[in-house]
PDB file of N, CA and C in Angstrom:
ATOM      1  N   UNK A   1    -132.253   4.472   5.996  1.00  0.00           N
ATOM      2  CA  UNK A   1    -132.247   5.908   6.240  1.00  0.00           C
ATOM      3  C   UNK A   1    -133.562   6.278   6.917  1.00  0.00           C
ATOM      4  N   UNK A   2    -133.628   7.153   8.183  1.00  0.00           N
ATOM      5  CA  UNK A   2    -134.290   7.199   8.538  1.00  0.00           C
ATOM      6  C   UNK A   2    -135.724   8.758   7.658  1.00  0.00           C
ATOM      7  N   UNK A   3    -136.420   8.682   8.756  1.00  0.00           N
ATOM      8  CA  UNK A   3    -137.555   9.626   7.822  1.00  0.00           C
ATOM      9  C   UNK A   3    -136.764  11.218   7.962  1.00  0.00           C
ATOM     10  N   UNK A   4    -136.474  11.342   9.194  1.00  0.00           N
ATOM     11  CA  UNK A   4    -135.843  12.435   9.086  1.00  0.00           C
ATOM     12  C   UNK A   4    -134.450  12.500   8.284  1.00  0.00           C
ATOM     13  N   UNK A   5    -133.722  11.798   8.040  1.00  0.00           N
ATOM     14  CA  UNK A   5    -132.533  12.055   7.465  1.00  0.00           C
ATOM     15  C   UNK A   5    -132.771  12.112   5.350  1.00  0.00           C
ATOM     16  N   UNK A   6    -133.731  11.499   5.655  1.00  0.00           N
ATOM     17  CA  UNK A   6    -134.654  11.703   4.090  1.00  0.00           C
ATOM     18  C   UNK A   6    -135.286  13.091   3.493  1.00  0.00           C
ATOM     19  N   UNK A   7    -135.969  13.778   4.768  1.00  0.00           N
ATOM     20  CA  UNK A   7    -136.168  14.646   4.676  1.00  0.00           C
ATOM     21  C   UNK A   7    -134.873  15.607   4.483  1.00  0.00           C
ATOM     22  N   UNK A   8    -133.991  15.961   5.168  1.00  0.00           N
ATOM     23  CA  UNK A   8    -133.001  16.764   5.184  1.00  0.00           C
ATOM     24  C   UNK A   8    -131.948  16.951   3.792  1.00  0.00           C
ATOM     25  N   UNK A   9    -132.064  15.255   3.108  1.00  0.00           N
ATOM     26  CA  UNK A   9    -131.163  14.906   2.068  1.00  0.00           C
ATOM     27  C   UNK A   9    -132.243  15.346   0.834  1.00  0.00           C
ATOM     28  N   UNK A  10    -133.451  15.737   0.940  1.00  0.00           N
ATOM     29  CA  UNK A  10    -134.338  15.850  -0.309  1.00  0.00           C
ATOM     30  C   UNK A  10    -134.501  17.421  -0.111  1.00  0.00           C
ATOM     31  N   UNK A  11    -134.454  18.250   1.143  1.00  0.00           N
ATOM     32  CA  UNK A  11    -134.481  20.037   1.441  1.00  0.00           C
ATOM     33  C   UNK A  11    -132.908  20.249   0.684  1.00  0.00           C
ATOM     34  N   UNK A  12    -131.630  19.155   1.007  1.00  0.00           N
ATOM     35  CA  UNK A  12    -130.511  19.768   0.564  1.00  0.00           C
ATOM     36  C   UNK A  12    -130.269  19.878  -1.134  1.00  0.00           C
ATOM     37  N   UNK A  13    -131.136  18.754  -1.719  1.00  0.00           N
ATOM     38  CA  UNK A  13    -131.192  18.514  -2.934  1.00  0.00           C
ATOM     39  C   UNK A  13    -132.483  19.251  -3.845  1.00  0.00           C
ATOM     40  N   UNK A  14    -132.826  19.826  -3.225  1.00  0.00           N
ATOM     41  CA  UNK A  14    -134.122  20.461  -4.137  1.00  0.00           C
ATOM     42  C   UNK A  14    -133.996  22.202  -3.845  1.00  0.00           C
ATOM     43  N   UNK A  15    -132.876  22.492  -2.982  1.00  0.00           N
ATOM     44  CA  UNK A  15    -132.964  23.943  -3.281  1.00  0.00           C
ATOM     45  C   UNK A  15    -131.214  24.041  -3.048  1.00  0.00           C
ATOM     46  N   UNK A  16    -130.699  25.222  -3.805  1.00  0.00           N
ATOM     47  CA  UNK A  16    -129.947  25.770  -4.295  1.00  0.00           C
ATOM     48  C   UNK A  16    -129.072  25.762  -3.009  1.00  0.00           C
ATOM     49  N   UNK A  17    -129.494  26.870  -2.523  1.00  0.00           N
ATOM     50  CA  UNK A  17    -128.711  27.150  -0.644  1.00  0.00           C
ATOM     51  C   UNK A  17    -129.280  26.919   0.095  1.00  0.00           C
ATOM     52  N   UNK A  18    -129.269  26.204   1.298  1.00  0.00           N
ATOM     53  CA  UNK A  18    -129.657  26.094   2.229  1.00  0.00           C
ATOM     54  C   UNK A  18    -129.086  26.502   3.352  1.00  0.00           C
ATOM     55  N   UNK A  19    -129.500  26.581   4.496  1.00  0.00           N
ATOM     56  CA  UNK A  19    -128.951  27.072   5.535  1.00  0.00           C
ATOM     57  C   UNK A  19    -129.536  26.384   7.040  1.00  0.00           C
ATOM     58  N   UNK A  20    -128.765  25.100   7.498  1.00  0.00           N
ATOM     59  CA  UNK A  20    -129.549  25.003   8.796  1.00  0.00           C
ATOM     60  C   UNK A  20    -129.221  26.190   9.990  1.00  0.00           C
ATOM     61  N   UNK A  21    -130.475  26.146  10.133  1.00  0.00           N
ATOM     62  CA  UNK A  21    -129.793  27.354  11.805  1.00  0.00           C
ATOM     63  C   UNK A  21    -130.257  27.178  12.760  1.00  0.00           C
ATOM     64  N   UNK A  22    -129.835  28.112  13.850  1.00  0.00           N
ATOM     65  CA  UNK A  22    -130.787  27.770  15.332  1.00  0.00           C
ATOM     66  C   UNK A  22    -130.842  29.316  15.307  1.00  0.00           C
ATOM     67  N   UNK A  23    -132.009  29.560  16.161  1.00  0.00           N
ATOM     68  CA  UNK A  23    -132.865  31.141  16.658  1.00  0.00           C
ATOM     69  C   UNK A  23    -131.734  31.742  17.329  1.00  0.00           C
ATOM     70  N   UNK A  24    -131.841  32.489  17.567  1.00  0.00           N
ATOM     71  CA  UNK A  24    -131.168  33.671  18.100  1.00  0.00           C
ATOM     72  C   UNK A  24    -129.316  33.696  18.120  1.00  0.00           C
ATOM     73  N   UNK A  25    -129.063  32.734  17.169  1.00  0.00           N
ATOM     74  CA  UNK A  25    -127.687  32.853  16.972  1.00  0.00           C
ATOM     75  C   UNK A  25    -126.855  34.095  16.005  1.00  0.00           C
ATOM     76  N   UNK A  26    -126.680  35.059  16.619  1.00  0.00           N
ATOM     77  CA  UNK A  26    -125.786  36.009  15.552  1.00  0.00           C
ATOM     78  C   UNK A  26    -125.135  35.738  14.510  1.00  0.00           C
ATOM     79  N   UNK A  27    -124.346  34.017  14.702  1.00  0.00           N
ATOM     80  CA  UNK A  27    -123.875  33.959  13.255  1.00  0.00           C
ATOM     81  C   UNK A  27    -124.785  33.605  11.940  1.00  0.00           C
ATOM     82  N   UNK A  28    -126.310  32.829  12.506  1.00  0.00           N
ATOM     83  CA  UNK A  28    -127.188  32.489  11.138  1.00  0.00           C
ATOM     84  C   UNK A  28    -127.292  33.794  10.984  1.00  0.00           C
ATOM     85  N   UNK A  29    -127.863  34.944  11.832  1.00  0.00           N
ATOM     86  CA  UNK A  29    -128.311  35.588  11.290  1.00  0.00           C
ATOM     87  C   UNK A  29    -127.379  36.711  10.535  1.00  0.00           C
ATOM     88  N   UNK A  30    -126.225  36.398  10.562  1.00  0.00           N
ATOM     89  CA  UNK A  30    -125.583  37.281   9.847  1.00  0.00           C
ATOM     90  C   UNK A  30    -125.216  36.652   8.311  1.00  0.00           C
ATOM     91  N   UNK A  31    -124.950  35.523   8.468  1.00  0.00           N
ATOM     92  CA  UNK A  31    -124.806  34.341   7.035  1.00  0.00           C
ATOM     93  C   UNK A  31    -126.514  34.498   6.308  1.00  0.00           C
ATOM     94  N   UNK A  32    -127.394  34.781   6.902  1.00  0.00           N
ATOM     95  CA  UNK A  32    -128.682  35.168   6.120  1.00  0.00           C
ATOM     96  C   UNK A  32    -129.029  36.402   5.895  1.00  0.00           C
ATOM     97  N   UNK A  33    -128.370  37.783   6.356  1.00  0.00           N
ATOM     98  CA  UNK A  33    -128.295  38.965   6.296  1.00  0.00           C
ATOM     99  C   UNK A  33    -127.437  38.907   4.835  1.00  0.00           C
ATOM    100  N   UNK A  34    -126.289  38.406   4.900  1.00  0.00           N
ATOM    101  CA  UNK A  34    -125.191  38.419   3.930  1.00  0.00           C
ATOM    102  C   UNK A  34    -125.546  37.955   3.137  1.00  0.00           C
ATOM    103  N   UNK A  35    -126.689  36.855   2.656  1.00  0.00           N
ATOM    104  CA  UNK A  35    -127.174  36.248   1.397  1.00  0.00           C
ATOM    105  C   UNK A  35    -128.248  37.393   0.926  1.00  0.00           C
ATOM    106  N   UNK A  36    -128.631  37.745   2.103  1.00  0.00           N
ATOM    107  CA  UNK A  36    -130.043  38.452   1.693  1.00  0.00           C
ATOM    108  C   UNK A  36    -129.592  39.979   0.418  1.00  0.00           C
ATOM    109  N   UNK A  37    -128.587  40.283   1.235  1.00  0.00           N
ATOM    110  CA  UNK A  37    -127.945  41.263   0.689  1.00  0.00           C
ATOM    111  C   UNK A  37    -127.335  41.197  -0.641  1.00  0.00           C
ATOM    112  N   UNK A  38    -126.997  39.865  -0.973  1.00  0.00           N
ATOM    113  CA  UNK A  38    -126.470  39.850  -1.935  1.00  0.00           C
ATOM    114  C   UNK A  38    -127.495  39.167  -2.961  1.00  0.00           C
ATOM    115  N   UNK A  39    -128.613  39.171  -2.504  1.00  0.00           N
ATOM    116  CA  UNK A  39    -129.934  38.864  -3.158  1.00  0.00           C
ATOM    117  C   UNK A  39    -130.026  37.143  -3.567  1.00  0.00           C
ATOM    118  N   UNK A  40    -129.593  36.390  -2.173  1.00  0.00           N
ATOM    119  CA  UNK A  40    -129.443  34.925  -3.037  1.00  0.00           C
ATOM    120  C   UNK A  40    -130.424  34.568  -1.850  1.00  0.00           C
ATOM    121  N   UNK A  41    -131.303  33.419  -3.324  1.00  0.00           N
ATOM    122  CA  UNK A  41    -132.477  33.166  -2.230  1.00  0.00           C
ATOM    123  C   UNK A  41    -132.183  31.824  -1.481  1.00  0.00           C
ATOM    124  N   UNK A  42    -132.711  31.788  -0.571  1.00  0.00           N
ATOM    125  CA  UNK A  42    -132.380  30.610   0.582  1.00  0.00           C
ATOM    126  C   UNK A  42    -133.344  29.972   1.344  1.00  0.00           C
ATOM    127  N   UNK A  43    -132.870  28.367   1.729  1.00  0.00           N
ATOM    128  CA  UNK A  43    -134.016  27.579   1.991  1.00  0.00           C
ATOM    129  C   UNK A  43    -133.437  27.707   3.897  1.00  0.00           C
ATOM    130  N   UNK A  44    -134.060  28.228   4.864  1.00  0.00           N
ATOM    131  CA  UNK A  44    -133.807  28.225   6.022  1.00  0.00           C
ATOM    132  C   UNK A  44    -134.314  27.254   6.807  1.00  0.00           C
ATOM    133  N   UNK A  45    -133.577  26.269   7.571  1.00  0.00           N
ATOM    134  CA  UNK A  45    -134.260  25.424   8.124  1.00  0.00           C
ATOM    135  C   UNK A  45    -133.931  25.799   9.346  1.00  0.00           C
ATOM    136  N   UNK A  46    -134.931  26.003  10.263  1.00  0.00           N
ATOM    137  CA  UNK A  46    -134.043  26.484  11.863  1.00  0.00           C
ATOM    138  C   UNK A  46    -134.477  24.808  13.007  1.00  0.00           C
ATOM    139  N   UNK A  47    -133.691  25.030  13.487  1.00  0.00           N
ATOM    140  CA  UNK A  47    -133.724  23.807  14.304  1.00  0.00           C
ATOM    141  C   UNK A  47    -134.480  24.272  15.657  1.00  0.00           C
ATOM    142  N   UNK A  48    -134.646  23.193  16.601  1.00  0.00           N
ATOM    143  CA  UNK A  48    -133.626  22.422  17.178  1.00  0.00           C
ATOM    144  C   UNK A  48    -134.054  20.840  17.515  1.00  0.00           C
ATOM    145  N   UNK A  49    -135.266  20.363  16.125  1.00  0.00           N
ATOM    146  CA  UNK A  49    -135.142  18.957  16.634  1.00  0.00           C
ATOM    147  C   UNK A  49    -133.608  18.052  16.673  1.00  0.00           C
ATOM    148  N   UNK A  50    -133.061  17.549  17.692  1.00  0.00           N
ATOM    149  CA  UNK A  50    -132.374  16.946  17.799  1.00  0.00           C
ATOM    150  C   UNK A  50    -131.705  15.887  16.748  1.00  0.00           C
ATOM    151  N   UNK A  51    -132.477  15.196  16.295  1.00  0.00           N
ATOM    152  CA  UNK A  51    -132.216  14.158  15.626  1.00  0.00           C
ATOM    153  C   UNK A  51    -132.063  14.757  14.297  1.00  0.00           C
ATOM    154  N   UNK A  52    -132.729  16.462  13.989  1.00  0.00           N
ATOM    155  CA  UNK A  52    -132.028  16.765  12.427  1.00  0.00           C
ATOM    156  C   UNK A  52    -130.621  17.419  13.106  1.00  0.00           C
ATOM    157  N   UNK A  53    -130.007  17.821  14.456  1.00  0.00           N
ATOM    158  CA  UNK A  53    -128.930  17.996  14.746  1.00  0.00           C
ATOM    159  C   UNK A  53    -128.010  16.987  14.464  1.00  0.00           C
ATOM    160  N   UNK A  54    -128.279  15.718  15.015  1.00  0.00           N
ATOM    161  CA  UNK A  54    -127.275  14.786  15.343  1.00  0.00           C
ATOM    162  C   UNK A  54    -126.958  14.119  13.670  1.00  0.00           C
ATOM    163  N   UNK A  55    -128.055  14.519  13.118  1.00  0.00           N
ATOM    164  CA  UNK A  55    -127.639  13.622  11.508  1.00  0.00           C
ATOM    165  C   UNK A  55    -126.750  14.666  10.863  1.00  0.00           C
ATOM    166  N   UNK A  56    -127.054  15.864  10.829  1.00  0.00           N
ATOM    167  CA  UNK A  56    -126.199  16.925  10.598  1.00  0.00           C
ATOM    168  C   UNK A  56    -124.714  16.827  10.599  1.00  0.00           C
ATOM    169  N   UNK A  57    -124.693  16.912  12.234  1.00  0.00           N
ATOM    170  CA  UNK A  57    -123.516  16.307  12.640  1.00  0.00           C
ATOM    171  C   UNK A  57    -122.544  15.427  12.190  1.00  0.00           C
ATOM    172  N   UNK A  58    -123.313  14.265  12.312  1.00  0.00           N
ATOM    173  CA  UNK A  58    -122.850  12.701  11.343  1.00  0.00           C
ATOM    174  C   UNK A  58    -122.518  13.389   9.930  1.00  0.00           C
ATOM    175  N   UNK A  59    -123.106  13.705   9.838  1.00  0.00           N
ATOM    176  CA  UNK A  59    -122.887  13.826   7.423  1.00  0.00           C
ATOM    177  C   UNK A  59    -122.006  14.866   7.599  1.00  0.00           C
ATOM    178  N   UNK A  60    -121.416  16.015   7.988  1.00  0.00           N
ATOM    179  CA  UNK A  60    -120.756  17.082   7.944  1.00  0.00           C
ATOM    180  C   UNK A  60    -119.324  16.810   8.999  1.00  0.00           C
ATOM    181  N   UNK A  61    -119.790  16.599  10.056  1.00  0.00           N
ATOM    182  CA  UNK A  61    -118.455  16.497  11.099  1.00  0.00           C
ATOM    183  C   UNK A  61    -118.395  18.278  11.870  1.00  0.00           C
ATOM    184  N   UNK A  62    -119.410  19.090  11.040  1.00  0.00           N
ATOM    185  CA  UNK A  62    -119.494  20.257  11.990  1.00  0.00           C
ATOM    186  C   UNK A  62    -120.842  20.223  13.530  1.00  0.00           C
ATOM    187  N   UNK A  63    -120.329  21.067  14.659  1.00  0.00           N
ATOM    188  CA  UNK A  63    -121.145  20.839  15.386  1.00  0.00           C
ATOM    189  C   UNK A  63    -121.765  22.421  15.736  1.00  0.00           C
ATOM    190  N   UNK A  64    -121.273  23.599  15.330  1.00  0.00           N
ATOM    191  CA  UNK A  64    -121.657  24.532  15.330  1.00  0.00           C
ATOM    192  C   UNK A  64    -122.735  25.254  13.994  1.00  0.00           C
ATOM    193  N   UNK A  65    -123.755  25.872  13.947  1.00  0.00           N
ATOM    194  CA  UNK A  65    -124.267  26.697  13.028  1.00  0.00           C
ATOM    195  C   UNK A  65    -124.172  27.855  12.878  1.00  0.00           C
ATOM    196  N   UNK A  66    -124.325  28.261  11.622  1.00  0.00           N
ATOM    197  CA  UNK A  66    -125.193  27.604  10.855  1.00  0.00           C
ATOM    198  C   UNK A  66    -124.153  26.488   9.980  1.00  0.00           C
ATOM    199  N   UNK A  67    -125.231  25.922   9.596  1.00  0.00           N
ATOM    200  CA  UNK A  67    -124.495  24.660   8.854  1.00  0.00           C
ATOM    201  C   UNK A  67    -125.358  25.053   7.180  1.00  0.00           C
ATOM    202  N   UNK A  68    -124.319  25.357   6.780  1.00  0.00           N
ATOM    203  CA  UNK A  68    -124.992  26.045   5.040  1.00  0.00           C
ATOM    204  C   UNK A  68    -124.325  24.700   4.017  1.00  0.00           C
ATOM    205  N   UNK A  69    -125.203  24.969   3.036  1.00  0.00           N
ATOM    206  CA  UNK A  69    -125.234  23.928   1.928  1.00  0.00           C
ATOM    207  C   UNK A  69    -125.194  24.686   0.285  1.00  0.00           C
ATOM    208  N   UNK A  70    -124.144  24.400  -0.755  1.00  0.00           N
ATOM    209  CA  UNK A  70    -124.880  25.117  -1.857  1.00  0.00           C
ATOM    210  C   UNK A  70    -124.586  24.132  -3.026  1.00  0.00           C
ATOM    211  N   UNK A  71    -125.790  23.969  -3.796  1.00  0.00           N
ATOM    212  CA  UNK A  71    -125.825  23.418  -4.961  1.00  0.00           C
ATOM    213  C   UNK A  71    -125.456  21.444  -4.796  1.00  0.00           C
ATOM    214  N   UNK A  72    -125.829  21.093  -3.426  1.00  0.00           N
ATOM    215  CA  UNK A  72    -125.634  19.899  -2.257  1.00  0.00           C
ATOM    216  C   UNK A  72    -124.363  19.711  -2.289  1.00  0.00           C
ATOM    217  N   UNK A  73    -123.582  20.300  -1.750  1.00  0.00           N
ATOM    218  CA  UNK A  73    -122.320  20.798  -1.155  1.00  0.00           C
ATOM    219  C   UNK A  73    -122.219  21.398  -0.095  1.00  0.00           C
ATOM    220  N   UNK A  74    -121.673  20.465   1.094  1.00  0.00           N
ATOM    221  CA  UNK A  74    -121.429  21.435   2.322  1.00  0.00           C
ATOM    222  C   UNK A  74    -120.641  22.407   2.456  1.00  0.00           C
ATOM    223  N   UNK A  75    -120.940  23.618   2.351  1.00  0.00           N
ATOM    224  CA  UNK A  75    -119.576  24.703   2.594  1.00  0.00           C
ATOM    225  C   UNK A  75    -119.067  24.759   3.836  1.00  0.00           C
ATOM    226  N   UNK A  76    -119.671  24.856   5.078  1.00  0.00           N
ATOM    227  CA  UNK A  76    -119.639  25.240   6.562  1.00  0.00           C
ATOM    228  C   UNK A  76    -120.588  25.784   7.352  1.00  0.00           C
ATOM    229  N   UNK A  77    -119.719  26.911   8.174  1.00  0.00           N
ATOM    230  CA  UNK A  77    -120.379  28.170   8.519  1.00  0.00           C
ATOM    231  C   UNK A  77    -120.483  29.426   8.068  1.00  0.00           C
ATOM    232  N   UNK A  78    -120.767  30.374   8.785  1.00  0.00           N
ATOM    233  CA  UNK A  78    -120.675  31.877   8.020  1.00  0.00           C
ATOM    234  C   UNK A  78    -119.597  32.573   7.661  1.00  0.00           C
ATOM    235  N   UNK A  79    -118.007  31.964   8.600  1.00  0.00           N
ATOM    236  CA  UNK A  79    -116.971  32.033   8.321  1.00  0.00           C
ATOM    237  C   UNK A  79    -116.481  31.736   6.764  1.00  0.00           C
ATOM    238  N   UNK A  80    -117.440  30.965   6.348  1.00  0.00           N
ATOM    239  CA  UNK A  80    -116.778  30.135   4.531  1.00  0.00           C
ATOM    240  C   UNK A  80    -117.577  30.856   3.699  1.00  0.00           C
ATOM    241  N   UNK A  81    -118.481  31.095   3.978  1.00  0.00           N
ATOM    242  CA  UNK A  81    -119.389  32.043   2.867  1.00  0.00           C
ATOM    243  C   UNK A  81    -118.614  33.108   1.681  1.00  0.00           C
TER     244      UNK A  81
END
């Protein structure tokens, strides 16, 4: 396993929700509006190193974000919330 994919598997396992995202996408920011609101706290990782994309990718099979996580469980996107 590489260093980055270590990293990503120890952010998904040490906090509650997570949320990968990329900047200026309307849907993170509405899937983090919608947590915020509902007062759940969240670990935001925004991208776009590549290689935490492509492992993403690999472990999930989604290629769009945000790519959310809860309790290390992939849910999806903001659509599944």
């Amino acid at each position: 396993m590489s260093q980055t994919q270590a990293t990503i598997e120890e952010v998904i396992k040490n906090n509650k929700v997570v949320i990968f995202s990329q900047p200026d996408s309307p849907y993170c920011e509405k899937a983090k509006n919608l947590l915020a609101q509902l007062n759940v706290q969240f670990f935001d990782v925004e991208l776009p190193p590549k290689d935490v994309q492509q492992y993403l990718q690999e472990k999930t099979g989604q290629h769009d974000f945000p790519n959310i996580f809860i309790n290390e469980q992939h849910i999806g996107g903001y659509n599944k919330l």
